[in-house]
Protein backbone atom coordinates (compact mmCIF):
# COMPACT_ATOMS: atom_id res chain seq x y z
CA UNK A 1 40.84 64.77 68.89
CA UNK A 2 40.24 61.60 71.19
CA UNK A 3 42.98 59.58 73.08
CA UNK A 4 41.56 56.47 71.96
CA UNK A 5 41.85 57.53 68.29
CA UNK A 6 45.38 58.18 69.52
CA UNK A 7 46.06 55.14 70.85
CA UNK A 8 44.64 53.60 67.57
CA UNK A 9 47.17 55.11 65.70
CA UNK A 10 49.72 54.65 67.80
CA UNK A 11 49.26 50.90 67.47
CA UNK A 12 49.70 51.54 63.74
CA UNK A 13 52.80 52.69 64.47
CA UNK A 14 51.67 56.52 63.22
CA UNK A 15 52.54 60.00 65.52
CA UNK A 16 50.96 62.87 66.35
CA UNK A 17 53.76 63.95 68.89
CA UNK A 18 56.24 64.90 66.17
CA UNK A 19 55.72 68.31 66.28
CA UNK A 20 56.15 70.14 69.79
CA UNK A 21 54.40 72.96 67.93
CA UNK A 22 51.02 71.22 67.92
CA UNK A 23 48.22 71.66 71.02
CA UNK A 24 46.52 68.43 71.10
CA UNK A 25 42.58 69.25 72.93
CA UNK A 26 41.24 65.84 73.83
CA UNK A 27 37.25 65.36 73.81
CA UNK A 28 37.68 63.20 76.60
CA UNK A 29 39.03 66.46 78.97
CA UNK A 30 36.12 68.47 77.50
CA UNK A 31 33.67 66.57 78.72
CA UNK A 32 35.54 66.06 82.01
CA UNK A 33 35.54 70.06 82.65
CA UNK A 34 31.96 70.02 82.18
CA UNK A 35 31.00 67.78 84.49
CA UNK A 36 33.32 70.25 86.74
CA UNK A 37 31.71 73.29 86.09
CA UNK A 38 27.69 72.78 85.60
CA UNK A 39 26.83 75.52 88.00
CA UNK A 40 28.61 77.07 85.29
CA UNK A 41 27.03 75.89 82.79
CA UNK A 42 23.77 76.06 84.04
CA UNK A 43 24.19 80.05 84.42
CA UNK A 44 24.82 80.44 80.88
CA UNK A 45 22.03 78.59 80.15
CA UNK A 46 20.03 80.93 82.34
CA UNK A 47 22.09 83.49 80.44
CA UNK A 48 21.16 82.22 77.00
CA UNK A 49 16.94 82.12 77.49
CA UNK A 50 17.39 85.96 78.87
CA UNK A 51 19.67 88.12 77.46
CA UNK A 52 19.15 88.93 73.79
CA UNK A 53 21.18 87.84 71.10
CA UNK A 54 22.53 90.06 69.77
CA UNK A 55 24.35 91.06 73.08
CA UNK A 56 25.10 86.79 73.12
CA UNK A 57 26.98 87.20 70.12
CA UNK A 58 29.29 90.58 71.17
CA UNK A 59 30.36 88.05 74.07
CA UNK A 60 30.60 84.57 73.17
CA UNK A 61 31.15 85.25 69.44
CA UNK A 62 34.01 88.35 68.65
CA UNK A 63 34.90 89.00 65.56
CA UNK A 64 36.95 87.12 63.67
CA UNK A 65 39.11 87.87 60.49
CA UNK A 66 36.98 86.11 57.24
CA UNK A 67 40.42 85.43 55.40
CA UNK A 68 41.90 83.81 58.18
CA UNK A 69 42.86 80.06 58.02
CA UNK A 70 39.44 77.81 59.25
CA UNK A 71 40.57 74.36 58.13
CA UNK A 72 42.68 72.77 56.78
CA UNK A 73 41.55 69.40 54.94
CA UNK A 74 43.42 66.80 52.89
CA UNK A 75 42.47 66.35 49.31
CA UNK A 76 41.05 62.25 48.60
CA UNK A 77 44.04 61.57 46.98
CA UNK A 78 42.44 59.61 44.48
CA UNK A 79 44.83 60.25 41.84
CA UNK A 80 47.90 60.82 43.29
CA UNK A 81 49.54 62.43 47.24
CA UNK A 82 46.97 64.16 49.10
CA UNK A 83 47.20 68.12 49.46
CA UNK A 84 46.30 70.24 52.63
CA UNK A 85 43.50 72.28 51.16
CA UNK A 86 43.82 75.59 53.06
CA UNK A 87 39.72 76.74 53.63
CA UNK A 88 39.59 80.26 55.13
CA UNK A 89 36.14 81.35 57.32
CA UNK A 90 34.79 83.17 54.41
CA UNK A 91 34.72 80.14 52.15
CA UNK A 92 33.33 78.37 54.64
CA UNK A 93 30.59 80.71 55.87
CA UNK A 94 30.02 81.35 52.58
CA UNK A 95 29.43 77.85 51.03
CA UNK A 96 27.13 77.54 54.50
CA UNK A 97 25.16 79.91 53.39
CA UNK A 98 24.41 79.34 49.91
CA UNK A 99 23.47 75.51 50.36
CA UNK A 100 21.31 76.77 53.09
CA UNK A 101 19.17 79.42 50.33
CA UNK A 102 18.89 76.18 47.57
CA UNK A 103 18.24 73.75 50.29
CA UNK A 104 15.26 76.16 51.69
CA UNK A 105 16.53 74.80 55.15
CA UNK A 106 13.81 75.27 57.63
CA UNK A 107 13.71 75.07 61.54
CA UNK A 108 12.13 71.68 61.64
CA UNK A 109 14.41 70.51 59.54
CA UNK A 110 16.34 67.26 60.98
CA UNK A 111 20.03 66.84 59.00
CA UNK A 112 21.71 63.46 59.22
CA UNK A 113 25.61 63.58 59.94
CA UNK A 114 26.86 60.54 58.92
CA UNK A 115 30.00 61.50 56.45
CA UNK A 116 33.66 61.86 58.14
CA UNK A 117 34.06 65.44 58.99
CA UNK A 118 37.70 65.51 57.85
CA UNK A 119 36.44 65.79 54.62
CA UNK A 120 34.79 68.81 52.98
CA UNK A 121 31.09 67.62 52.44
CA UNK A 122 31.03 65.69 55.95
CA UNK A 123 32.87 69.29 57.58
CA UNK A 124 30.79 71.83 55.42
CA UNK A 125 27.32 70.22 54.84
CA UNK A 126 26.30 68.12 57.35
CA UNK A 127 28.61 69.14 60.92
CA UNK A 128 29.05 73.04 60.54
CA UNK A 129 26.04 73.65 58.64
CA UNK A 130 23.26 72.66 60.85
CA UNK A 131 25.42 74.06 63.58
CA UNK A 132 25.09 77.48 62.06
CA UNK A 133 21.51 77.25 60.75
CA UNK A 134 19.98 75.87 64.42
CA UNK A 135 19.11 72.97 62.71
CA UNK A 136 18.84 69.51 64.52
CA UNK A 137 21.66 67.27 63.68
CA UNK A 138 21.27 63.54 64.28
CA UNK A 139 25.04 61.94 64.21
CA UNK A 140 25.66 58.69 63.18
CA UNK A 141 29.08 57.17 62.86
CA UNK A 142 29.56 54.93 60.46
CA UNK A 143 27.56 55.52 56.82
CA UNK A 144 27.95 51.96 55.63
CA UNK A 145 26.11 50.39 58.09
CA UNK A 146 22.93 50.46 55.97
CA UNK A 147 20.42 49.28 59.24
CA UNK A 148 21.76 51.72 61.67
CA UNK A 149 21.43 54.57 59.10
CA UNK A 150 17.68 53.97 58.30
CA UNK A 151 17.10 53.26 62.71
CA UNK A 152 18.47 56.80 62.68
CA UNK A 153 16.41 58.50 59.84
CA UNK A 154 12.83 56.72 61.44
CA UNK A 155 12.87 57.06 64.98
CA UNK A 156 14.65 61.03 64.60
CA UNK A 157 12.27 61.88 61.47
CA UNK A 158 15.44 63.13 59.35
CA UNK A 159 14.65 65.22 56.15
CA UNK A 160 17.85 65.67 55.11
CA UNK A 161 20.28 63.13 53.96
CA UNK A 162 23.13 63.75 52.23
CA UNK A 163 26.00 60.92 51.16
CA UNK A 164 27.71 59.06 48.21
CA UNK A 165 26.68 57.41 45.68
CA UNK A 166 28.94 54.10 47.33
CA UNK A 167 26.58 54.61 50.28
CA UNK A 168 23.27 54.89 48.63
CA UNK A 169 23.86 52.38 46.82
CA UNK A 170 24.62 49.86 49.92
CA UNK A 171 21.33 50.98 51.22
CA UNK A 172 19.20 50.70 47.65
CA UNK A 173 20.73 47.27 48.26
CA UNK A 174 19.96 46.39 51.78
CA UNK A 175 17.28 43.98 52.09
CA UNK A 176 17.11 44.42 55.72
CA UNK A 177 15.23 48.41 54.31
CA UNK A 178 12.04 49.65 53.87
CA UNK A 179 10.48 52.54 52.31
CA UNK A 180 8.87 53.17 54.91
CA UNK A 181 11.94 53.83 56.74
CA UNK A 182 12.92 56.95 54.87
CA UNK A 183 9.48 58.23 54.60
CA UNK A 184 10.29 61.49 56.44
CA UNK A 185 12.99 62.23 53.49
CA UNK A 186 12.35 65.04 51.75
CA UNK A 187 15.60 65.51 49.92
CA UNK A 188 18.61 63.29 49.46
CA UNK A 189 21.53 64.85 48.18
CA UNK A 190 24.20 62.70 46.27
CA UNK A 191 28.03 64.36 46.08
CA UNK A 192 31.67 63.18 46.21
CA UNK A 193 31.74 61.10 43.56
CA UNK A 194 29.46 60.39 40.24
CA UNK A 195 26.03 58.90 40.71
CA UNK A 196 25.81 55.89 39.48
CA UNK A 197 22.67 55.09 37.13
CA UNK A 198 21.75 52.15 39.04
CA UNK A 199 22.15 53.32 42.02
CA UNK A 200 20.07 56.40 41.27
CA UNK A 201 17.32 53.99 39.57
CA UNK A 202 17.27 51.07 42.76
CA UNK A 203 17.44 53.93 44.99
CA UNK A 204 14.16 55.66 44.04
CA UNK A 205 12.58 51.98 43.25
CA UNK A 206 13.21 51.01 46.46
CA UNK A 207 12.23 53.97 48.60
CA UNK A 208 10.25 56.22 46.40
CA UNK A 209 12.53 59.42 46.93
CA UNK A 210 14.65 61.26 44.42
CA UNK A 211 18.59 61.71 44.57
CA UNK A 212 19.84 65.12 43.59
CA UNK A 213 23.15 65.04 42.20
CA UNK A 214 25.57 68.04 43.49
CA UNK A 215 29.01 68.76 42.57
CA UNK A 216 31.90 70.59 43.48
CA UNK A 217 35.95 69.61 45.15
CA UNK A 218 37.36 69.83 48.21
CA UNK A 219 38.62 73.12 46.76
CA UNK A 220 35.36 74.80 46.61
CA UNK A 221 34.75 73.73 50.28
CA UNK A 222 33.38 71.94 48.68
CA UNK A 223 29.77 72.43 47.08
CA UNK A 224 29.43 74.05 43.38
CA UNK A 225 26.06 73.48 41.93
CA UNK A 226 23.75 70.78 42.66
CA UNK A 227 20.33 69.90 41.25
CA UNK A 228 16.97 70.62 43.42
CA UNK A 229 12.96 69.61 43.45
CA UNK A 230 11.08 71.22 41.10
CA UNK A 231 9.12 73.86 42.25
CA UNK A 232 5.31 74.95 41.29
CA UNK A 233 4.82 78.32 40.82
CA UNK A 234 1.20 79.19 41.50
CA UNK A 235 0.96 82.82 40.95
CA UNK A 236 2.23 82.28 37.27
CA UNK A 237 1.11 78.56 36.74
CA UNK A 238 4.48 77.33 36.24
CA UNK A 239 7.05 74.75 37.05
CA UNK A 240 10.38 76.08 37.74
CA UNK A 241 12.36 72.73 36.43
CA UNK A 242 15.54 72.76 38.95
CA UNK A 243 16.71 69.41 38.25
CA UNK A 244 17.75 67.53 34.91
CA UNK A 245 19.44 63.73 35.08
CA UNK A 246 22.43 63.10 34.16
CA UNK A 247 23.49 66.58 34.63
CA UNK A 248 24.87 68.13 38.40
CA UNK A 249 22.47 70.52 38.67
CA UNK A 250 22.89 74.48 38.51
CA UNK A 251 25.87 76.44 40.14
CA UNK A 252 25.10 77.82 43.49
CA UNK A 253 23.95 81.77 44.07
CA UNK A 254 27.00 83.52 44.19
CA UNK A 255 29.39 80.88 42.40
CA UNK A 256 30.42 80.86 38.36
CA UNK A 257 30.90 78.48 35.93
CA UNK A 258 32.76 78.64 33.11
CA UNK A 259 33.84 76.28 30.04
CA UNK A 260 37.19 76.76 28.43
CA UNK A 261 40.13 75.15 26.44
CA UNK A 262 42.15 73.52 28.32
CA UNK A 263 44.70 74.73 26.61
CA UNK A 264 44.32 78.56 26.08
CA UNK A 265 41.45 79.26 28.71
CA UNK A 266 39.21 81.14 25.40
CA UNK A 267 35.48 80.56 26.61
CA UNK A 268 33.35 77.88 24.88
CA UNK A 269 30.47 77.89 23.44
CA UNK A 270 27.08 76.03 25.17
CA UNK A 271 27.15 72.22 25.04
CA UNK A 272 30.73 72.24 24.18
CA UNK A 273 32.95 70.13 26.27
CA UNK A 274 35.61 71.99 27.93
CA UNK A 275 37.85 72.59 30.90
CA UNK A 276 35.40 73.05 33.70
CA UNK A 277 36.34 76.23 35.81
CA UNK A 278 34.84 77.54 39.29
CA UNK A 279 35.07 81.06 41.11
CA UNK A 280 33.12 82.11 43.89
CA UNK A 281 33.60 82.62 47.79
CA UNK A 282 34.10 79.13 47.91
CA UNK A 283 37.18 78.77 46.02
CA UNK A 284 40.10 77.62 48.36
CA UNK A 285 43.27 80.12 49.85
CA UNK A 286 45.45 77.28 48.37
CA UNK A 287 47.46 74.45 49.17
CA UNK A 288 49.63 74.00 52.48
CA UNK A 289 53.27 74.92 52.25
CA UNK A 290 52.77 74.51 47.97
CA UNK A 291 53.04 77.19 45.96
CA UNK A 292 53.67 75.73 42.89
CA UNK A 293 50.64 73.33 43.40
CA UNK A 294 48.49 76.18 44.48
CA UNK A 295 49.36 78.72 41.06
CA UNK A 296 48.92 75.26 38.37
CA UNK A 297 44.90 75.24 39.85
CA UNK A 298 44.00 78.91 40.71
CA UNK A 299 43.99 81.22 37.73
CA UNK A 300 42.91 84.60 38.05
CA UNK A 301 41.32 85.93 34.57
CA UNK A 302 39.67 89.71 34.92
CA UNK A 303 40.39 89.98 38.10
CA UNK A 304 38.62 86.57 39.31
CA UNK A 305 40.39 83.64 41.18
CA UNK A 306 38.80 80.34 39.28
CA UNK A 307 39.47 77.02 40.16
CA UNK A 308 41.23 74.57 37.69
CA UNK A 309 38.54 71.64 38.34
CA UNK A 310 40.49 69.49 35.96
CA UNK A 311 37.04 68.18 34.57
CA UNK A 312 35.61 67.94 31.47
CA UNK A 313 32.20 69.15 30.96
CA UNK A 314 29.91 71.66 29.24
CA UNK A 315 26.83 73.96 30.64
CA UNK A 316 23.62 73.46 28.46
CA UNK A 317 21.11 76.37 27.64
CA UNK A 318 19.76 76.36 30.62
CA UNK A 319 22.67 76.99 32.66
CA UNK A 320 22.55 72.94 33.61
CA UNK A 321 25.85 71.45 34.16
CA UNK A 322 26.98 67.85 32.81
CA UNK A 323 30.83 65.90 34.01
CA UNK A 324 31.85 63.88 31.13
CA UNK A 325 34.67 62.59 32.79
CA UNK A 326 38.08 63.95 34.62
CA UNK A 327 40.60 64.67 31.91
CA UNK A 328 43.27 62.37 33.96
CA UNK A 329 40.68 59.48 33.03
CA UNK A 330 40.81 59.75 29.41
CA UNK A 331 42.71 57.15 27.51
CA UNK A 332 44.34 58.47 24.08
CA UNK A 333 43.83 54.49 22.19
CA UNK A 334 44.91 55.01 18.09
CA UNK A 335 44.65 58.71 18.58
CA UNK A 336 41.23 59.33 20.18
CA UNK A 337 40.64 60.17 23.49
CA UNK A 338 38.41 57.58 25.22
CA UNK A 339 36.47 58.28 28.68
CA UNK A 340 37.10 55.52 31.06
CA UNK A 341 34.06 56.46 32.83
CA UNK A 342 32.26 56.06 29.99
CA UNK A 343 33.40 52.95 29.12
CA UNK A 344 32.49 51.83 32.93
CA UNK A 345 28.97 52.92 32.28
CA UNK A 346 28.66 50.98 29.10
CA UNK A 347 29.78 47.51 30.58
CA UNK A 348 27.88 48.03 33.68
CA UNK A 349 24.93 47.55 31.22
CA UNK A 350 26.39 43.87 30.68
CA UNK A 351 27.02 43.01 33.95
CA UNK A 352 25.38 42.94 37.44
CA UNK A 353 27.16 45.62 39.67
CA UNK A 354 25.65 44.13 42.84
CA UNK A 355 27.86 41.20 42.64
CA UNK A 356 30.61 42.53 40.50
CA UNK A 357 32.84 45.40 41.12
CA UNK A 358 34.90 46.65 38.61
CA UNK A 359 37.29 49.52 37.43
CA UNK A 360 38.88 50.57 33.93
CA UNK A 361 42.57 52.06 33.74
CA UNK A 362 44.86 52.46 30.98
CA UNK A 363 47.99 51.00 30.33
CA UNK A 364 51.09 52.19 27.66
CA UNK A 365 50.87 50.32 24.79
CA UNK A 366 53.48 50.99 21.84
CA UNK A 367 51.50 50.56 18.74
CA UNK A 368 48.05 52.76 19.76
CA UNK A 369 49.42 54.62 22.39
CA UNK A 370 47.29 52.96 25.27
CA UNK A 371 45.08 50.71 26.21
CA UNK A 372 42.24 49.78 28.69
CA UNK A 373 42.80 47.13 31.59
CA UNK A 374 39.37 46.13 33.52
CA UNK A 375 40.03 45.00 37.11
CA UNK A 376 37.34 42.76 38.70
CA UNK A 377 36.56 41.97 41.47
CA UNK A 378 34.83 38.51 41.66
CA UNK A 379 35.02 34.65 42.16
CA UNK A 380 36.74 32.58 39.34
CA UNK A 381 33.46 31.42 37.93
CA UNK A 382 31.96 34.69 37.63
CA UNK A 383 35.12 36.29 36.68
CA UNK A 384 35.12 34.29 33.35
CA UNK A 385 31.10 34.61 32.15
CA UNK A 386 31.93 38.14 32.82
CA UNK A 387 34.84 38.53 30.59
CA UNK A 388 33.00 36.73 27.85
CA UNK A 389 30.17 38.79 28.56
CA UNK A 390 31.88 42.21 27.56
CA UNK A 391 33.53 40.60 24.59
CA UNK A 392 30.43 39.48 23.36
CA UNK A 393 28.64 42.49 23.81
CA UNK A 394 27.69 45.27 20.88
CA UNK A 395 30.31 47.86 23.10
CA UNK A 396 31.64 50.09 20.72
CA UNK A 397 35.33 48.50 19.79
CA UNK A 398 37.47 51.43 21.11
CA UNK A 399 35.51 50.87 24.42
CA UNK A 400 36.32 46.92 24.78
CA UNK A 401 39.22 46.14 27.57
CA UNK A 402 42.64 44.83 25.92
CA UNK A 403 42.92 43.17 29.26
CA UNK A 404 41.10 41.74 31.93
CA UNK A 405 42.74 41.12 35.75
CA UNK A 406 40.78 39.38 38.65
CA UNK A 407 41.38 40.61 41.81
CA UNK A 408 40.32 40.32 45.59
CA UNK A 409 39.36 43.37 46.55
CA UNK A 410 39.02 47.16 44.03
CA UNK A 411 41.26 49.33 46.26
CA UNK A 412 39.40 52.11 47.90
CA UNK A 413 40.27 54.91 49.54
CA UNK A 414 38.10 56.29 53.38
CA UNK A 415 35.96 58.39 51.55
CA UNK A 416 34.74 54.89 50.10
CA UNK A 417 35.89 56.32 46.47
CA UNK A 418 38.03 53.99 44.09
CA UNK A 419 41.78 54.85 44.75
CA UNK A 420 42.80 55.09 41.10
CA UNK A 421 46.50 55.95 41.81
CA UNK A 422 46.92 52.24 43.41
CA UNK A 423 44.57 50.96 40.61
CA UNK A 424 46.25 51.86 38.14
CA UNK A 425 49.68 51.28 39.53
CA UNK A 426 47.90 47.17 40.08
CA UNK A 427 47.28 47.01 36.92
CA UNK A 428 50.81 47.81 35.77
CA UNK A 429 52.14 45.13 37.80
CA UNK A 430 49.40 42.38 36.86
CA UNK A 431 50.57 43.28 32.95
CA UNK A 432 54.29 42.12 33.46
């Protein structure tokens, strides 16, 4: 860690020195030894151009157990306390390794390492990956500054972007951005939360590239499937279609999906929605000091660990896979169950998302069960042409907010995803 990151927290009254236990290593005496020992340094440099590698790996590199503990990261805690996801080096490695084959990574390849490394597609994807692949890695530290990512991408010639769809969208948005500045793109990669239509649309507007849509949870380390170019096939004269919108791609080599009840874990057929289950390498140890946690979302079945995504989705015919929504976000309103996703995806149709920001959470009602509260976040004037505009709109019925709340700001959480917990928990207190 960093002593000024320290001293940050410290000021926000938060501890790092409650535990004896713990061996801080401060960047800022790493980089202090090696201006101490370059004749040092320079030797193993001499060391590195020489001796083969294999011999460099016996000595820098020893073995290490795979099923010992790599990192530890803390789930978003979107939807209630953040757990200490317990990744081993085998889920790691192995994660590494399979978005390496679908990613073709190449030597020339230039990665841009903009997302937080403390969580799992900023650790996995774009800080250990290139690392392992000898792949240039062009850091940048802070992803919503829209101007100094695209300065980064032109003058380093990045190919390889991955971020949110919260992010894309800021730079889809940016006027400040050219195409011309992501012109040596030649995949963007979208993951951590859903893509958002219009984001996916201004995005490849704007800049003339594609986002493919990935998948997967801090508990698969966290990469699942993810969709890819399209590949020509000239020896048989045939496109090998590896994307479809709307859906998250195909899983990765070496990583299962399955579709089941939710609440007898029998297999479902294709395109039927289910409970959305992942085994693989990838697939977490567990959760840190919780046991009980740990067995509700790992289920072995034949002898397989699978992960308990808690999504609901199906796998089409040709092995595609589509998120309807989490089943936590489903509102039971007269006795159907009602995606609140879905029901942000229809009213984004009615309203423009670049000036209005808005989230849908349900709220106990006694007669039908439940029903949906829309937060907004928007000046008074807007706020009401807004409201009027959803209730005037040909939304289904079931779909339509029961009630509408203006607020300052939608609470987010670092990962730049909605914080549902504290939405919803808003929204109960607005409705007293």
């Amino acid at each position: 860690t960093s002593k000024i990151f320290l001293e940050k927290l410290a000021n926000k009254c938060i501890n790092l020195n409650f535990d004896t236990n713990i061996h801080l290593i401060y960047f800022e005496d790493i980089v202090e030894d090696f201006k101490m020992q370059k004749t040092k340094i320079f030797s193993m440099m001499l060391a590195v151009s020489i001796i083969p590698s294999f011999i460099l790996k016996s000595i820098f590199t020893p073995l290490k157990n795979n099923l010992a503990i790599a990192a530890i990261l803390f789930s978003s805690g979107s939807e209630g306390s953040p757990k200490g996801v317990m990744l081993n080096n085998r889920n790691i490695l192995s994660n590494i390794a399979q978005i390496s084959d679908v990613l073709c990574t190449r030597n020339n390849d230039v990665i841009l390492s903009s997302l937080p490394p403390f969580h799992a597609f900023g650790l996995t994807v774009t800080t250990i990956l290139p690392l392992l692949e000898g792949i240039k890695s062009i850091t940048f530290s802070d992803p919503t500054d829209a101007l100094g990512v695209a300065k980064a991408v032109a003058k380093n010639n990045v190919t390889i972007m991955c971020g949110t769809s919260t992010f894309l969208g800021i730079y889809a948005r940016n006027k400040k951005l050219d195409a011309l500045m992501f012109e040596s793109l030649r995949i963007v990669v979208s993951g951590a939360e859903k893509l958002k239509n219009e984001v996916r649309t201004a995005f490849e507007m704007k800049f003339k590239k594609s986002i493919f849509e990935g998948y997967g949870a801090t508990e698969t380390t966290p990469v699942a499937s993810v969709n890819l170019p399209n590949r020509f096939d000239a020896d048989y004269w045939l496109i090998h279609r590896a994307n479809k919108e709307g859906s998250v791609g195909m899983p990765l080599p070496g990583t299962a999906v399955h579709i089941v009840d939710p609440n007898n874990y029998e297999n479902l057929k294709t395109n039927e929605d289910g409970l959305i289950l992942i085994g693989g390498h990838q697939v977490m140890v567990g959760y840190l000091n919780d046991k009980e946690k740990t067995d509700e979302v790992i289920k072995e079945i034949d002898g397989i660990r699978w992960y308990n995504t808690g999504d609901k989705g199906h796998l089409d015919e040709d092995g595609f896979l589509y998120i309807v929504d989490r089943y936590s976000r489903f509102a039971k309103i007269g006795g159907e169950m009602i995606s609140l996703g879905a029901i942000e995806e229809e009213i984004a149709k009615f309203i423009d998302t670049e000036v209005v920001k808005f989230c849908a959470t349900s709220l106990e009602d006694e007669k039908k069960g439940e029903q949906i509260a829309l937060l907004i976040e928007c000046n008074n004037e807007i706020f009401e042409r807004v409201c009027e505009a959803i209730k005037n709109s040909n939304i289904p019925t079931l779909f339509k907010p029961r009630y509408y709340f203006q607020i300052e700001k939608i609470p987010l959480l670092g990962s730049g995803k909605v914080d549902l917990k504290k939405v919803k928990e808003l929204a109960k207190n607005l409705a007293l």
